[in-house]
PDB file of N, CA and C in Angstrom:
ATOM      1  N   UNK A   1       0.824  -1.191   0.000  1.00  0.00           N
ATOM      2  CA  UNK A   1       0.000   0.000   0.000  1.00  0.00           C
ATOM      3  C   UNK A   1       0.869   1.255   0.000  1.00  0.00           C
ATOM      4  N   UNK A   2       2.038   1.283   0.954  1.00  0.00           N
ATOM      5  CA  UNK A   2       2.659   2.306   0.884  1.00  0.00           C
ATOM      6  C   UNK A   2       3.552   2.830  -0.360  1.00  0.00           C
ATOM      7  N   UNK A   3       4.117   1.333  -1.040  1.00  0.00           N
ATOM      8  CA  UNK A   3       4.517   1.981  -2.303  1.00  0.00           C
ATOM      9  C   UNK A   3       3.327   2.448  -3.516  1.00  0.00           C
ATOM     10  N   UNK A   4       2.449   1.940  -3.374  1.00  0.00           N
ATOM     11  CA  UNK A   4       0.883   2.120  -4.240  1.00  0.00           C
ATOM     12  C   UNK A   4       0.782   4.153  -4.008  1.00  0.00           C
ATOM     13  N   UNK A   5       1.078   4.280  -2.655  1.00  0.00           N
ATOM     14  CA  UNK A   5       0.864   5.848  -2.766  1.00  0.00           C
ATOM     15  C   UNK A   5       2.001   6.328  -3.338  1.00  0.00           C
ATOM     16  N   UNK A   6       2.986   6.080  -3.132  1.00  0.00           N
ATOM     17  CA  UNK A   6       4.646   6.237  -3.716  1.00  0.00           C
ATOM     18  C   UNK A   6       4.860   6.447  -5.023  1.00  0.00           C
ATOM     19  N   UNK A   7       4.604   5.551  -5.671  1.00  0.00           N
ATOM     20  CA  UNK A   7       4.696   5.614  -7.341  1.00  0.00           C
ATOM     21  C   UNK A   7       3.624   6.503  -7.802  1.00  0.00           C
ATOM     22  N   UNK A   8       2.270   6.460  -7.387  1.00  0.00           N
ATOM     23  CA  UNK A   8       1.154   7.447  -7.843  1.00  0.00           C
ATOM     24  C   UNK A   8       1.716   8.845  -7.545  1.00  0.00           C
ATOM     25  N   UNK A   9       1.873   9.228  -6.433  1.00  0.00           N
ATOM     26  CA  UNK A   9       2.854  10.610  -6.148  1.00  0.00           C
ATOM     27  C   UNK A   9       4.349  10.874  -7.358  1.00  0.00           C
ATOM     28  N   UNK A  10       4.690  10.064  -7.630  1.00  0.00           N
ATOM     29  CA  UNK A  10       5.955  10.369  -8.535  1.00  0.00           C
ATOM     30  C   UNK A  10       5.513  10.661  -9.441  1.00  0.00           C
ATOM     31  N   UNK A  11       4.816   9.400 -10.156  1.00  0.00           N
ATOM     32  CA  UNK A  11       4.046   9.793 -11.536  1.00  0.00           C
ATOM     33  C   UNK A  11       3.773  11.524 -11.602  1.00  0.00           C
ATOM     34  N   UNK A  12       3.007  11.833 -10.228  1.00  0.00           N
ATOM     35  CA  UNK A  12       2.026  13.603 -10.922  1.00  0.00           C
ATOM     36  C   UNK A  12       3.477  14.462 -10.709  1.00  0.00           C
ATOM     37  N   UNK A  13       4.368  14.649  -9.857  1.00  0.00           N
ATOM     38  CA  UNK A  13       5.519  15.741  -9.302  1.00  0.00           C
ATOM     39  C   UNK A  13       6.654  15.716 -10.191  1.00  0.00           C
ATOM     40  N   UNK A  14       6.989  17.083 -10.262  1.00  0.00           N
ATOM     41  CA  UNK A  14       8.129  17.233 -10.690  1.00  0.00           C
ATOM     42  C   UNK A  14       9.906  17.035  -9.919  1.00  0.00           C
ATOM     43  N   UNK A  15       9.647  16.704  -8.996  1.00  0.00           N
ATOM     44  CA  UNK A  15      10.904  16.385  -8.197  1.00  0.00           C
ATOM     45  C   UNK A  15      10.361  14.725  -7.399  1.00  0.00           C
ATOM     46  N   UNK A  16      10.673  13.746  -8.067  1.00  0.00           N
ATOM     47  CA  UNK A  16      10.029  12.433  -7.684  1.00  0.00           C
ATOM     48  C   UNK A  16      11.085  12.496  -6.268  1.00  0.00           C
ATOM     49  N   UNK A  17      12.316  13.238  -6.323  1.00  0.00           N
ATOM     50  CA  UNK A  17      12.984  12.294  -5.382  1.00  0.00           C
ATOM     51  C   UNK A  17      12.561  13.122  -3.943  1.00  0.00           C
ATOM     52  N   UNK A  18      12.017  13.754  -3.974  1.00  0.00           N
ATOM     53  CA  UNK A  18      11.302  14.774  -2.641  1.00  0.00           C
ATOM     54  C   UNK A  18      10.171  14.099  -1.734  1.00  0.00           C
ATOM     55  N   UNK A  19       9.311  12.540  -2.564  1.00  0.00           N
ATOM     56  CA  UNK A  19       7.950  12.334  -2.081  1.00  0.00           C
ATOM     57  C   UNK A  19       8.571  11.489  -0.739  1.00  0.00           C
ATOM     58  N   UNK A  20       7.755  11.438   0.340  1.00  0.00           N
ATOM     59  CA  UNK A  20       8.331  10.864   1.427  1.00  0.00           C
ATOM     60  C   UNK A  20       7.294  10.193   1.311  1.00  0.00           C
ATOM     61  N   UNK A  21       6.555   8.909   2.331  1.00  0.00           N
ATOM     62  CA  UNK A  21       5.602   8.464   2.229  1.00  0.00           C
ATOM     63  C   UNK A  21       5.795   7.656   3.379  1.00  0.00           C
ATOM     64  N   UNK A  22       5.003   8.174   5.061  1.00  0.00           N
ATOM     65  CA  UNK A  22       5.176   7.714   5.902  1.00  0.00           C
ATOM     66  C   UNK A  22       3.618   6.747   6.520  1.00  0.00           C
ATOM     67  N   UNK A  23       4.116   5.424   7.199  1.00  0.00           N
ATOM     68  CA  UNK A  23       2.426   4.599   7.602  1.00  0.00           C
ATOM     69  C   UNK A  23       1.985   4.700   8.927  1.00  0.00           C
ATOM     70  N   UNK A  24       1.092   5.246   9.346  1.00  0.00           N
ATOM     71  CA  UNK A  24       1.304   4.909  11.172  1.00  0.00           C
ATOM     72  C   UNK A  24       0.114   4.471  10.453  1.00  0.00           C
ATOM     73  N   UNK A  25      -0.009   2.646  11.095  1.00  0.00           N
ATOM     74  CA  UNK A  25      -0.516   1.549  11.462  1.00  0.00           C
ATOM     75  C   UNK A  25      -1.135   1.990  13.373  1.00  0.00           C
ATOM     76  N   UNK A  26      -2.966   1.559  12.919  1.00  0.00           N
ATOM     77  CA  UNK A  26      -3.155   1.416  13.924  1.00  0.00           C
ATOM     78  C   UNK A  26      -4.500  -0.093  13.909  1.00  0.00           C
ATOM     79  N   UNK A  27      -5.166  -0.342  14.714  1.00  0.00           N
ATOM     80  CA  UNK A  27      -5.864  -1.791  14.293  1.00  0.00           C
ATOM     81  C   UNK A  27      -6.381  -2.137  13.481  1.00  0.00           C
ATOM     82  N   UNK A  28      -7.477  -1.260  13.263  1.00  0.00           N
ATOM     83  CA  UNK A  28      -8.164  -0.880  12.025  1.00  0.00           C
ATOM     84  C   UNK A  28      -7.900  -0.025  11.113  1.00  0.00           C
ATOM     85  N   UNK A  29      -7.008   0.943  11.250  1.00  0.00           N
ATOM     86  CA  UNK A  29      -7.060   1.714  10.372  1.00  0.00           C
ATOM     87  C   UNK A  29      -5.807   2.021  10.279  1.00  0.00           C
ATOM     88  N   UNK A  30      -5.191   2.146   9.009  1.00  0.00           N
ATOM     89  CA  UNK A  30      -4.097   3.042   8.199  1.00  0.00           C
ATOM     90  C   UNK A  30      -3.884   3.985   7.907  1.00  0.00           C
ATOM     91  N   UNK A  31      -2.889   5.224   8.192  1.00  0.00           N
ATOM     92  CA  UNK A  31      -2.556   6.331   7.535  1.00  0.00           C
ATOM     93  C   UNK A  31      -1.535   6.552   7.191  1.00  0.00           C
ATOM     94  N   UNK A  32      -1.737   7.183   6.126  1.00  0.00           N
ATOM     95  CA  UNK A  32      -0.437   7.445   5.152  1.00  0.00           C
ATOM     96  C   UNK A  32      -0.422   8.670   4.573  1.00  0.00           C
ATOM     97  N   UNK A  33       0.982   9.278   5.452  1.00  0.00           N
ATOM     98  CA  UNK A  33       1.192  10.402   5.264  1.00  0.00           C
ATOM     99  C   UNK A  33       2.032  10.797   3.963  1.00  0.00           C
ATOM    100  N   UNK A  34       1.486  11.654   3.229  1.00  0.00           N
ATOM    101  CA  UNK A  34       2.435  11.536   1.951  1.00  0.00           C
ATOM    102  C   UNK A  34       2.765  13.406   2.133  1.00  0.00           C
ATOM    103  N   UNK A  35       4.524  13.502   1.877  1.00  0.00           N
ATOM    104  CA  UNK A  35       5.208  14.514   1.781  1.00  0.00           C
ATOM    105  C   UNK A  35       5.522  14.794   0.526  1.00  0.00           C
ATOM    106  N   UNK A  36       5.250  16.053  -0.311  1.00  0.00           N
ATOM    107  CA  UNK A  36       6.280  16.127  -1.398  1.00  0.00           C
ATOM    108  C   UNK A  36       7.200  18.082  -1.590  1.00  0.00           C
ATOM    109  N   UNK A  37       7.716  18.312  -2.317  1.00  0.00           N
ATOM    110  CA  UNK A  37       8.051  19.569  -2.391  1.00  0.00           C
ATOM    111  C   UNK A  37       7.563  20.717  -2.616  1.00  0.00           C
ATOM    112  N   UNK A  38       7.226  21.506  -1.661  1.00  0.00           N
ATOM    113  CA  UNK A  38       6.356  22.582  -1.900  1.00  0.00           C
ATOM    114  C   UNK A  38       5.649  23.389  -3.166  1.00  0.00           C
ATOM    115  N   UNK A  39       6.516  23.204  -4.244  1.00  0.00           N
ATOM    116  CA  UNK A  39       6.364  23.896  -5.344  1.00  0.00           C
ATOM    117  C   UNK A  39       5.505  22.273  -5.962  1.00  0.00           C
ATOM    118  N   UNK A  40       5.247  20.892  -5.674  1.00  0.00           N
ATOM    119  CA  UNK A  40       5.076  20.275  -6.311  1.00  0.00           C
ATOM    120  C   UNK A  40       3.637  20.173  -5.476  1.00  0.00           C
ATOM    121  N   UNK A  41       2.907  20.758  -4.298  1.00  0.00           N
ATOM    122  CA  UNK A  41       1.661  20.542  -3.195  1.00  0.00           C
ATOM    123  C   UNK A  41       0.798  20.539  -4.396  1.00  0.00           C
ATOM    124  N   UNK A  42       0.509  21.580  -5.397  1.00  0.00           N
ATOM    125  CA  UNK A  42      -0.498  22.135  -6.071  1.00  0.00           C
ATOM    126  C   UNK A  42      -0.730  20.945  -7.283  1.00  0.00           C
ATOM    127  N   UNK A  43      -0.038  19.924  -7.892  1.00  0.00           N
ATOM    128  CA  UNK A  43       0.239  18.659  -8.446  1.00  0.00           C
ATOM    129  C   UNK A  43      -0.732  17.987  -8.038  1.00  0.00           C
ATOM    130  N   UNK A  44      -0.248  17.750  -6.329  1.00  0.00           N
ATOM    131  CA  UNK A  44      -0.673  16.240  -6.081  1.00  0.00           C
ATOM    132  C   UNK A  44      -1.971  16.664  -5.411  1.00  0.00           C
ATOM    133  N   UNK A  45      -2.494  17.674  -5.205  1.00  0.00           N
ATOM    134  CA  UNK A  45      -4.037  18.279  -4.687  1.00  0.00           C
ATOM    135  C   UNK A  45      -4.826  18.471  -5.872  1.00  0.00           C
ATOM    136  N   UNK A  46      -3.994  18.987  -6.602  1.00  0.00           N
ATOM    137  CA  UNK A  46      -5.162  19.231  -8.468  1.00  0.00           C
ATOM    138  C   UNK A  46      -6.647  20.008  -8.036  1.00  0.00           C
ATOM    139  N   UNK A  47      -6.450  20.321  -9.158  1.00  0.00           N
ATOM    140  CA  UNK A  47      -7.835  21.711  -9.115  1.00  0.00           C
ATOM    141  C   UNK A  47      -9.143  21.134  -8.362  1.00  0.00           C
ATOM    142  N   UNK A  48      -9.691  21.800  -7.133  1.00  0.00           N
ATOM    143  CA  UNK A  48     -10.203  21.892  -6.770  1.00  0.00           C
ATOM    144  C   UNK A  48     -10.544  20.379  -5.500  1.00  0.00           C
ATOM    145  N   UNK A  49      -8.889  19.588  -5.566  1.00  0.00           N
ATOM    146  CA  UNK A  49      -8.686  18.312  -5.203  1.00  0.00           C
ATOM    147  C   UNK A  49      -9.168  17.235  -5.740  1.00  0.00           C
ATOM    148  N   UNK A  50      -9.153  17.393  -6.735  1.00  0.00           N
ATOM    149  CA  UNK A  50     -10.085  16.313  -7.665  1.00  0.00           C
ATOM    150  C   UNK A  50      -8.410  15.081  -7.393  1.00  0.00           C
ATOM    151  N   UNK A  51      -7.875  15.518  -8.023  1.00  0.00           N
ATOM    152  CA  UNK A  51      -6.586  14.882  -7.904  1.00  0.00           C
ATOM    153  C   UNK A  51      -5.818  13.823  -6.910  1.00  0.00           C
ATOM    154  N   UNK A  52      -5.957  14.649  -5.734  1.00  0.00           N
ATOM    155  CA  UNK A  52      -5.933  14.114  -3.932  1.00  0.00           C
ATOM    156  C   UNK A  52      -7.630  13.029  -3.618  1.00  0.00           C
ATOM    157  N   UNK A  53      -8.443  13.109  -3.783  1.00  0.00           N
ATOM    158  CA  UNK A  53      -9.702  12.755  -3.898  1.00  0.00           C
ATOM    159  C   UNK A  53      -9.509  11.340  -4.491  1.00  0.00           C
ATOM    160  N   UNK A  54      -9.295  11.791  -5.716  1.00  0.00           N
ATOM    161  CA  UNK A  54      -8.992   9.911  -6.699  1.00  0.00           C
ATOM    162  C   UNK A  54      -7.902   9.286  -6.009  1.00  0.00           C
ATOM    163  N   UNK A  55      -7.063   9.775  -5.444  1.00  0.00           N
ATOM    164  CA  UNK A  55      -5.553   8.768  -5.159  1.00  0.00           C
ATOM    165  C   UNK A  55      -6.510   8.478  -3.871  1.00  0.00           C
ATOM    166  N   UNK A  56      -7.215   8.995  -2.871  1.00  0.00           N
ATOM    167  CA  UNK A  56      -7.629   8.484  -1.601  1.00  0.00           C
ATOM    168  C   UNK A  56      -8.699   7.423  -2.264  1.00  0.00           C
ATOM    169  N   UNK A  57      -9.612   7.446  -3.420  1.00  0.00           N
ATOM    170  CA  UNK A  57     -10.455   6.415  -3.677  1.00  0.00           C
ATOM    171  C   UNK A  57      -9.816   5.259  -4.192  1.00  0.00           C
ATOM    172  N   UNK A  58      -8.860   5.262  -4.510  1.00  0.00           N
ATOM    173  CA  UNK A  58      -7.721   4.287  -5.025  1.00  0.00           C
ATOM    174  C   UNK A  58      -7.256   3.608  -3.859  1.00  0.00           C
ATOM    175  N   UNK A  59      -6.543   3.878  -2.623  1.00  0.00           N
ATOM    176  CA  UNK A  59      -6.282   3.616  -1.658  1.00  0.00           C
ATOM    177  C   UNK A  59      -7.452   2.858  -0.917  1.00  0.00           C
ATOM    178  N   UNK A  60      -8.465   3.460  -0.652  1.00  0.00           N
ATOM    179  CA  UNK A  60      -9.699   2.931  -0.065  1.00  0.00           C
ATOM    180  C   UNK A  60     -10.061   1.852  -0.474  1.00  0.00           C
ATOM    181  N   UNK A  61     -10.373   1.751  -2.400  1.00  0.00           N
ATOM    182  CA  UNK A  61     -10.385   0.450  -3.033  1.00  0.00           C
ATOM    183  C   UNK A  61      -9.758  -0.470  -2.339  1.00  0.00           C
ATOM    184  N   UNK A  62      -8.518  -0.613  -2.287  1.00  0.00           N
ATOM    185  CA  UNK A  62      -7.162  -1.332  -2.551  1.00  0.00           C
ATOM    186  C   UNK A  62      -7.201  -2.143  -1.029  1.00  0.00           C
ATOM    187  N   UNK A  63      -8.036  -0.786   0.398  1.00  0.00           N
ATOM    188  CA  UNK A  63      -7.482  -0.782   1.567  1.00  0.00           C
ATOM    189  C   UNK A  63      -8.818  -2.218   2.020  1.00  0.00           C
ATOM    190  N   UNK A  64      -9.756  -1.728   1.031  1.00  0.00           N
ATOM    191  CA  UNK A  64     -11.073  -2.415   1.465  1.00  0.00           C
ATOM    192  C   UNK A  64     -10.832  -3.980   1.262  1.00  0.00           C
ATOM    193  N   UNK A  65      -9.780  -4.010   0.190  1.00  0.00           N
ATOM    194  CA  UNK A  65      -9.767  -5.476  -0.427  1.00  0.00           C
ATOM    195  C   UNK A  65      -8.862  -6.339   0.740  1.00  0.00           C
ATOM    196  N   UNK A  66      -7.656  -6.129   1.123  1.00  0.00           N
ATOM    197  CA  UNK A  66      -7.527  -6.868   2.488  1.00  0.00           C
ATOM    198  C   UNK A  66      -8.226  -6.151   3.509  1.00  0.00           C
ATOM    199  N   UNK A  67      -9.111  -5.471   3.660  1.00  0.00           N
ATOM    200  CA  UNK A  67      -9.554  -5.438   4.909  1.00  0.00           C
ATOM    201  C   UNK A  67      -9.694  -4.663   5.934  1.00  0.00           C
ATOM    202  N   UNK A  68      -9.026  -3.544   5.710  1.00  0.00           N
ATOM    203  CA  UNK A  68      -7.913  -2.631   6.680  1.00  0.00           C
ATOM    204  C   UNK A  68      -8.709  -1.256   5.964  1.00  0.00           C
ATOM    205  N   UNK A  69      -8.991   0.031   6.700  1.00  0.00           N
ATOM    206  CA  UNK A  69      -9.299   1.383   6.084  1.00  0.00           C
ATOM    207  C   UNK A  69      -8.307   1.926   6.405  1.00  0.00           C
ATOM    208  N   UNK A  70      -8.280   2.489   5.072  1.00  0.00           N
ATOM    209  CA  UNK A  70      -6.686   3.237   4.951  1.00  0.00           C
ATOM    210  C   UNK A  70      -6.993   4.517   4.659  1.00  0.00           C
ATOM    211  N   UNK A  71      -6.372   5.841   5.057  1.00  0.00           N
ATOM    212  CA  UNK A  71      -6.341   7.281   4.909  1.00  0.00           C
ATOM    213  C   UNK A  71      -5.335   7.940   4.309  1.00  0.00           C
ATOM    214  N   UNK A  72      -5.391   8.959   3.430  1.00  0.00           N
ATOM    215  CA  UNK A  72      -4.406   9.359   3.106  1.00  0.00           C
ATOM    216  C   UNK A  72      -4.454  10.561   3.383  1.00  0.00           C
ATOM    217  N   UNK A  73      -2.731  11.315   4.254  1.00  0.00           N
ATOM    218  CA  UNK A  73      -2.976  12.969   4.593  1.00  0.00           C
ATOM    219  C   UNK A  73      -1.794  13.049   3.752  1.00  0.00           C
ATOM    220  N   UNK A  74      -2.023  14.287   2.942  1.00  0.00           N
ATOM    221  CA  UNK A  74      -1.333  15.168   2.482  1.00  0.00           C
ATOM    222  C   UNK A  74      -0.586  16.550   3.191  1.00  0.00           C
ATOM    223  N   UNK A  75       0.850  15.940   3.710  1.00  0.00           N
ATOM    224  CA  UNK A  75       1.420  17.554   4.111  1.00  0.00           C
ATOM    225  C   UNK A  75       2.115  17.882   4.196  1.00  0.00           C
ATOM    226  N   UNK A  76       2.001  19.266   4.406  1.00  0.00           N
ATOM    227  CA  UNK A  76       2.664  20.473   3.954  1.00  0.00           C
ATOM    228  C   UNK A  76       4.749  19.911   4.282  1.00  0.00           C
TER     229      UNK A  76
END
C-alpha cells in the first residue's frame, strides 16, 4: 500500500525524489502520510482536489480489499 501511494505521487511531481511516504498503522485503520516539495503541493491536490480525492479512492479500493481502512494525509 505504501509503495501504491509512492509511485502514484511520482508519476504527478516534478521532483520524484522529494515524495516521502510515511504509515502509522493502527488496528483498524491506516494512515499514510504523503510529503512532497512545496512547489510540487499544487500537483498532487489538483484543481479543486479532484486529484488528492482519486488517489484516496484508489487507496480505499485497494485498503477495502484486504480489509484494513486506509487514509491518506497530504502535508505540507
Amino acid at each position: 500500500m505504501k509503495q501504491l501511494v509512492e509511485s502514484m505521487a511520482k508519476a504527478l511531481v516534478d521532483k520524484p525524489e522529494d515524495v516521502a511516504v510515511s504509515e502509522v498503522v493502527g488496528e483498524k485503520t491506516t494512515v499514510f502520510e504523503l510529503r512532497v516539495a512545496q512547489t510540487d503541493l499544487g500537483k498532487v491536490i489538483g484543481k479543486q482536489g479532484k486529484t488528492a480525492r482519486a488517489m484516496r479512492t484508489i487507496l480505499s479500493a485497494s485498503g477495502t480489499k484486504i480489509g484494513k481502512r486506509c487514509v491518506l494525509e497530504i502535508l505540507e
